[in-house]
C-alpha atoms as a PDB file:
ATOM      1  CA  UNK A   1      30.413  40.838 -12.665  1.00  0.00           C
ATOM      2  CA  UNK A   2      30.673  42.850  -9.374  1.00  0.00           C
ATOM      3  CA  UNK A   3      31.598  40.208  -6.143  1.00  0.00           C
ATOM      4  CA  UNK A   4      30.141  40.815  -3.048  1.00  0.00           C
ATOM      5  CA  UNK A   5      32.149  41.769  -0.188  1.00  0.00           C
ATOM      6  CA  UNK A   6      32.067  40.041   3.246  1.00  0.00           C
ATOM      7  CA  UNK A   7      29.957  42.389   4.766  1.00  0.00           C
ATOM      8  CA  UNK A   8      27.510  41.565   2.484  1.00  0.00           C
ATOM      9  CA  UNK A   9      27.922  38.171   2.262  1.00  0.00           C
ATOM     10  CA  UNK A  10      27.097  38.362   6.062  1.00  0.00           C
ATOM     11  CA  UNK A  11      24.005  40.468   5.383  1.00  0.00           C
ATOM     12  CA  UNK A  12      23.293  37.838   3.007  1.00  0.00           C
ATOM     13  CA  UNK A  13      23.202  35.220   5.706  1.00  0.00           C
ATOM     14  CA  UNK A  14      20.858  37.072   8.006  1.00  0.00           C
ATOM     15  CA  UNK A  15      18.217  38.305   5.301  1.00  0.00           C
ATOM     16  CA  UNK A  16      18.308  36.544   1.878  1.00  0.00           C
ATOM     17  CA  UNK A  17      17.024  37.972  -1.392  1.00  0.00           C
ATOM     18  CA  UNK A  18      16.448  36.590  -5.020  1.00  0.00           C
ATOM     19  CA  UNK A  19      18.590  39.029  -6.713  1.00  0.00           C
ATOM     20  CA  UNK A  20      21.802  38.345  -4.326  1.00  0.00           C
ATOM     21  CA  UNK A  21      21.487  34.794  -4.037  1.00  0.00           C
ATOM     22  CA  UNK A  22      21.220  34.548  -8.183  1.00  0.00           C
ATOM     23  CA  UNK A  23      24.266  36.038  -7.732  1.00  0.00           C
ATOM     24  CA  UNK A  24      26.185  34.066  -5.526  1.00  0.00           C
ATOM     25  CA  UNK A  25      24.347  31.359  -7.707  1.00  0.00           C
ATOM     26  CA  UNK A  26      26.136  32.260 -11.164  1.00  0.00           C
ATOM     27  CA  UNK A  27      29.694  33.493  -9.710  1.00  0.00           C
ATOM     28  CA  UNK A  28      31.975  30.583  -8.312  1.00  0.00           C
ATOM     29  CA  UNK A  29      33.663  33.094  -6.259  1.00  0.00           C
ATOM     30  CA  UNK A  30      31.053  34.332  -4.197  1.00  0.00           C
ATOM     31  CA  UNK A  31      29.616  30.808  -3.742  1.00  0.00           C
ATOM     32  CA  UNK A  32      33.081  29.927  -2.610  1.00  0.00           C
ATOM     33  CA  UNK A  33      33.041  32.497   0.019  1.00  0.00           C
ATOM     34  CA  UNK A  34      29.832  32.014   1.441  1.00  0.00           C
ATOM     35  CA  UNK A  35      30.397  28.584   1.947  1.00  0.00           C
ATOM     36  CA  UNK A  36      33.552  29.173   3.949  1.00  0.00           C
ATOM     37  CA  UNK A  37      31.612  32.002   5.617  1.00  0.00           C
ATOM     38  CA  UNK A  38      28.638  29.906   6.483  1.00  0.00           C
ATOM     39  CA  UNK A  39      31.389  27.062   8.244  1.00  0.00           C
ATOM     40  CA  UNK A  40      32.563  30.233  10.378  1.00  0.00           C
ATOM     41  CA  UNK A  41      29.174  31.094  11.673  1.00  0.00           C
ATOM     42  CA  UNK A  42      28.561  30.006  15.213  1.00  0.00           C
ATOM     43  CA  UNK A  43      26.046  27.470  15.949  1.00  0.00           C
ATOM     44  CA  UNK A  44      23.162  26.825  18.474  1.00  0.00           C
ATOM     45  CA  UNK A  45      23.613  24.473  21.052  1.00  0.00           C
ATOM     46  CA  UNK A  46      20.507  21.536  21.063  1.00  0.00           C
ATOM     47  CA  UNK A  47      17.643  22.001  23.604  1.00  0.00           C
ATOM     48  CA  UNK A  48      18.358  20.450  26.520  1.00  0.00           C
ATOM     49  CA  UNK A  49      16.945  16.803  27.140  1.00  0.00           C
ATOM     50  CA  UNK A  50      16.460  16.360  23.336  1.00  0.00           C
ATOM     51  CA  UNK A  51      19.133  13.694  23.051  1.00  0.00           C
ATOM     52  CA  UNK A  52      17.159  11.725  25.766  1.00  0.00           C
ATOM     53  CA  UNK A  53      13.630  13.014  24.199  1.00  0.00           C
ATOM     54  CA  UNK A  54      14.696  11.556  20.299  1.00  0.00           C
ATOM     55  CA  UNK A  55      15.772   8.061  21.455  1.00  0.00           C
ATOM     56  CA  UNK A  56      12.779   8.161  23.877  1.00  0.00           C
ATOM     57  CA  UNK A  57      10.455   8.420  20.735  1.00  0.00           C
ATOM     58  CA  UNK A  58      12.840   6.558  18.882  1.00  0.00           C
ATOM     59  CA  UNK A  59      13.493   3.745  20.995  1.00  0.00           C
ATOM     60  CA  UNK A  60       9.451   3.503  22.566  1.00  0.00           C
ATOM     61  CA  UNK A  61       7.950   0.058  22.479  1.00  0.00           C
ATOM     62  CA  UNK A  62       5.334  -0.722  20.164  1.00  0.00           C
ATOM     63  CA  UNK A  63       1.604   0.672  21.222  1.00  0.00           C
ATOM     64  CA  UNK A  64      -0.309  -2.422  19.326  1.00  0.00           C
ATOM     65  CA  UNK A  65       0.875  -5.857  19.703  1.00  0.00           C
ATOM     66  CA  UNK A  66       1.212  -7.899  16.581  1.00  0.00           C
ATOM     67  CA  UNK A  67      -2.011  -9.898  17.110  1.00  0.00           C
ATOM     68  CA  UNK A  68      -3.894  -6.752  17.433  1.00  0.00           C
ATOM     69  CA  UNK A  69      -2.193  -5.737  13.605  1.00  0.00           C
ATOM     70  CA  UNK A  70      -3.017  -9.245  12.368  1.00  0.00           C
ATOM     71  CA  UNK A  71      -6.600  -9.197  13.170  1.00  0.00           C
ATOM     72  CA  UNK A  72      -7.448  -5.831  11.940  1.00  0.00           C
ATOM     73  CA  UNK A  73      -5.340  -6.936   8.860  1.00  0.00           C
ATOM     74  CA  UNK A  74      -7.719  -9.813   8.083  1.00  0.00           C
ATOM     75  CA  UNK A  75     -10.764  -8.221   8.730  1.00  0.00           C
ATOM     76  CA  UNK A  76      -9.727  -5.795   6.003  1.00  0.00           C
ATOM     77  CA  UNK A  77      -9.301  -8.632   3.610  1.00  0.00           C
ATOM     78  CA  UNK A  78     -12.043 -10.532   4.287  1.00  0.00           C
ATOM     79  CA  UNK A  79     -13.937  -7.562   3.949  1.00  0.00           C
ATOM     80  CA  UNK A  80     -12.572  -6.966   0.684  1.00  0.00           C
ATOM     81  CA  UNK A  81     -12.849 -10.082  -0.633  1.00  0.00           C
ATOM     82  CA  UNK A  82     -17.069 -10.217   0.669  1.00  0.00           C
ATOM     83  CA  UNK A  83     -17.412  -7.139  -1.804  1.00  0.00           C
ATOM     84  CA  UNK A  84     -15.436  -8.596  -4.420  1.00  0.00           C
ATOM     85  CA  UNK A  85     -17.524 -11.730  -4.776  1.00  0.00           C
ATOM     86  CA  UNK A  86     -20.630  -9.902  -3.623  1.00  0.00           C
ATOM     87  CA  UNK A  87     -21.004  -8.417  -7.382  1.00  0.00           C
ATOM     88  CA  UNK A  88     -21.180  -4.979  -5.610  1.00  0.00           C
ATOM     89  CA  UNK A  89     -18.600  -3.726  -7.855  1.00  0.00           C
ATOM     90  CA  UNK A  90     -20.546  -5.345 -10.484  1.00  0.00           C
ATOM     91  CA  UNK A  91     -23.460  -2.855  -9.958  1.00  0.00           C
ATOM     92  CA  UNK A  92     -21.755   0.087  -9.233  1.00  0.00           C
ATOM     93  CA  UNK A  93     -19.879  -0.158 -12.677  1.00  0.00           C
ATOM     94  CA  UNK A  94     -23.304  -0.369 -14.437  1.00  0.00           C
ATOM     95  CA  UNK A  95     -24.568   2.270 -12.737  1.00  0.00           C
ATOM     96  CA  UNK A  96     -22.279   5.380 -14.207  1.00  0.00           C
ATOM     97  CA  UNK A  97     -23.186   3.602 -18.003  1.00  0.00           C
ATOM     98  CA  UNK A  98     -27.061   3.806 -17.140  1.00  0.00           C
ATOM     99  CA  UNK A  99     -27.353   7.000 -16.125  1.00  0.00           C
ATOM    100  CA  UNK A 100     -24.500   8.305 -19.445  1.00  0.00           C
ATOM    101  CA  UNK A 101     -26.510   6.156 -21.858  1.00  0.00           C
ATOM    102  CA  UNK A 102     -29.796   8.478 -19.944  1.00  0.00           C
ATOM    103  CA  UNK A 103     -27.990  11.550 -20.583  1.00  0.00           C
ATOM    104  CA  UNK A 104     -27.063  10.932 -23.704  1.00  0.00           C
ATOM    105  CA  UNK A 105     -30.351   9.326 -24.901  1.00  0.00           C
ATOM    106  CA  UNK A 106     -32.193  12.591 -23.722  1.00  0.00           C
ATOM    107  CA  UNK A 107     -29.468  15.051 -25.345  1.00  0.00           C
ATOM    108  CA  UNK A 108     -30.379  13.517 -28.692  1.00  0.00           C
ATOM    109  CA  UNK A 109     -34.236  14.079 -28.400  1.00  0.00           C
ATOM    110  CA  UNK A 110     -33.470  17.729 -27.662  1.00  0.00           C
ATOM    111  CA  UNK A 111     -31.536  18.245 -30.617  1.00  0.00           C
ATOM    112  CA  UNK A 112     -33.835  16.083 -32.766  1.00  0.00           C
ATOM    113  CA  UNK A 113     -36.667  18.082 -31.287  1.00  0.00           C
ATOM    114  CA  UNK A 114     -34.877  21.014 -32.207  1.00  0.00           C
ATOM    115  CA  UNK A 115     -33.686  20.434 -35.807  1.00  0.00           C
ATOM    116  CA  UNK A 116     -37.391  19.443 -36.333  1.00  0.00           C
ATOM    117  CA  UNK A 117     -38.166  22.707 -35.735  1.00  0.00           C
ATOM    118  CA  UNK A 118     -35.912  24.506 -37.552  1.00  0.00           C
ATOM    119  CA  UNK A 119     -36.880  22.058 -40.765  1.00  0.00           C
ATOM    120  CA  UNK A 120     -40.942  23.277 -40.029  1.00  0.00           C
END
């Protein structure tokens, strides 16, 4: 197997491609020195006034109070629970069978209508 040199190992960095990186993926060397390589690169400094904007987002007081949470929380369930005891479930399960026992009830007088045919 043919190592890469550092000049390509560098290239690497700036432009990846499949074949190269299965490379560096199946030889220990190469992997090896493109890790070391990759410590050596230089790195960009942070925008400045993202420290402050992170722990401004970070650190930003609630927008709804916990009343506000509570209430909408309770409405939900006593929402749910008026459509659970309502029996509207109840109908809308029923509803899919009626209209498949329909579908199925007229498939059956086609092809009865049809085999009577071919019997004539």
């Amino acid at each position: 197997m043919n190592c890469l040199n550092e000049s390509q190992l560098y290239d690497l960095l700036r432009a990846p491609e499949a074949d190269a990186l299965g490379h560096v993926a199946a030889c220990e060397t190469c992997a090896a020195r493109l890790a070391e390589l990759t410590m050596e690169l230089p790195t960009t400094p942070p925008p400045a006034g993202l420290r402050g904007e992170i722990a401004r987002v970070v650190y930003a007081p609630p927008t709804e109070s916990f009343g506000h949470y509570a209430l909408r929380a309770f409405a939900a369930m006593a929402a749910a629970l008026v459509l659970l005891f309502s029996g509207a479930f109840e109908r809308l399960a029923t509803l899919p069978q009626k209209v498949l026992t329909h579908q199925i009830a007229a498939f059956f007088e086609k092809e009865s209508d049809y085999f009577a045919q071919e019997s004539e």
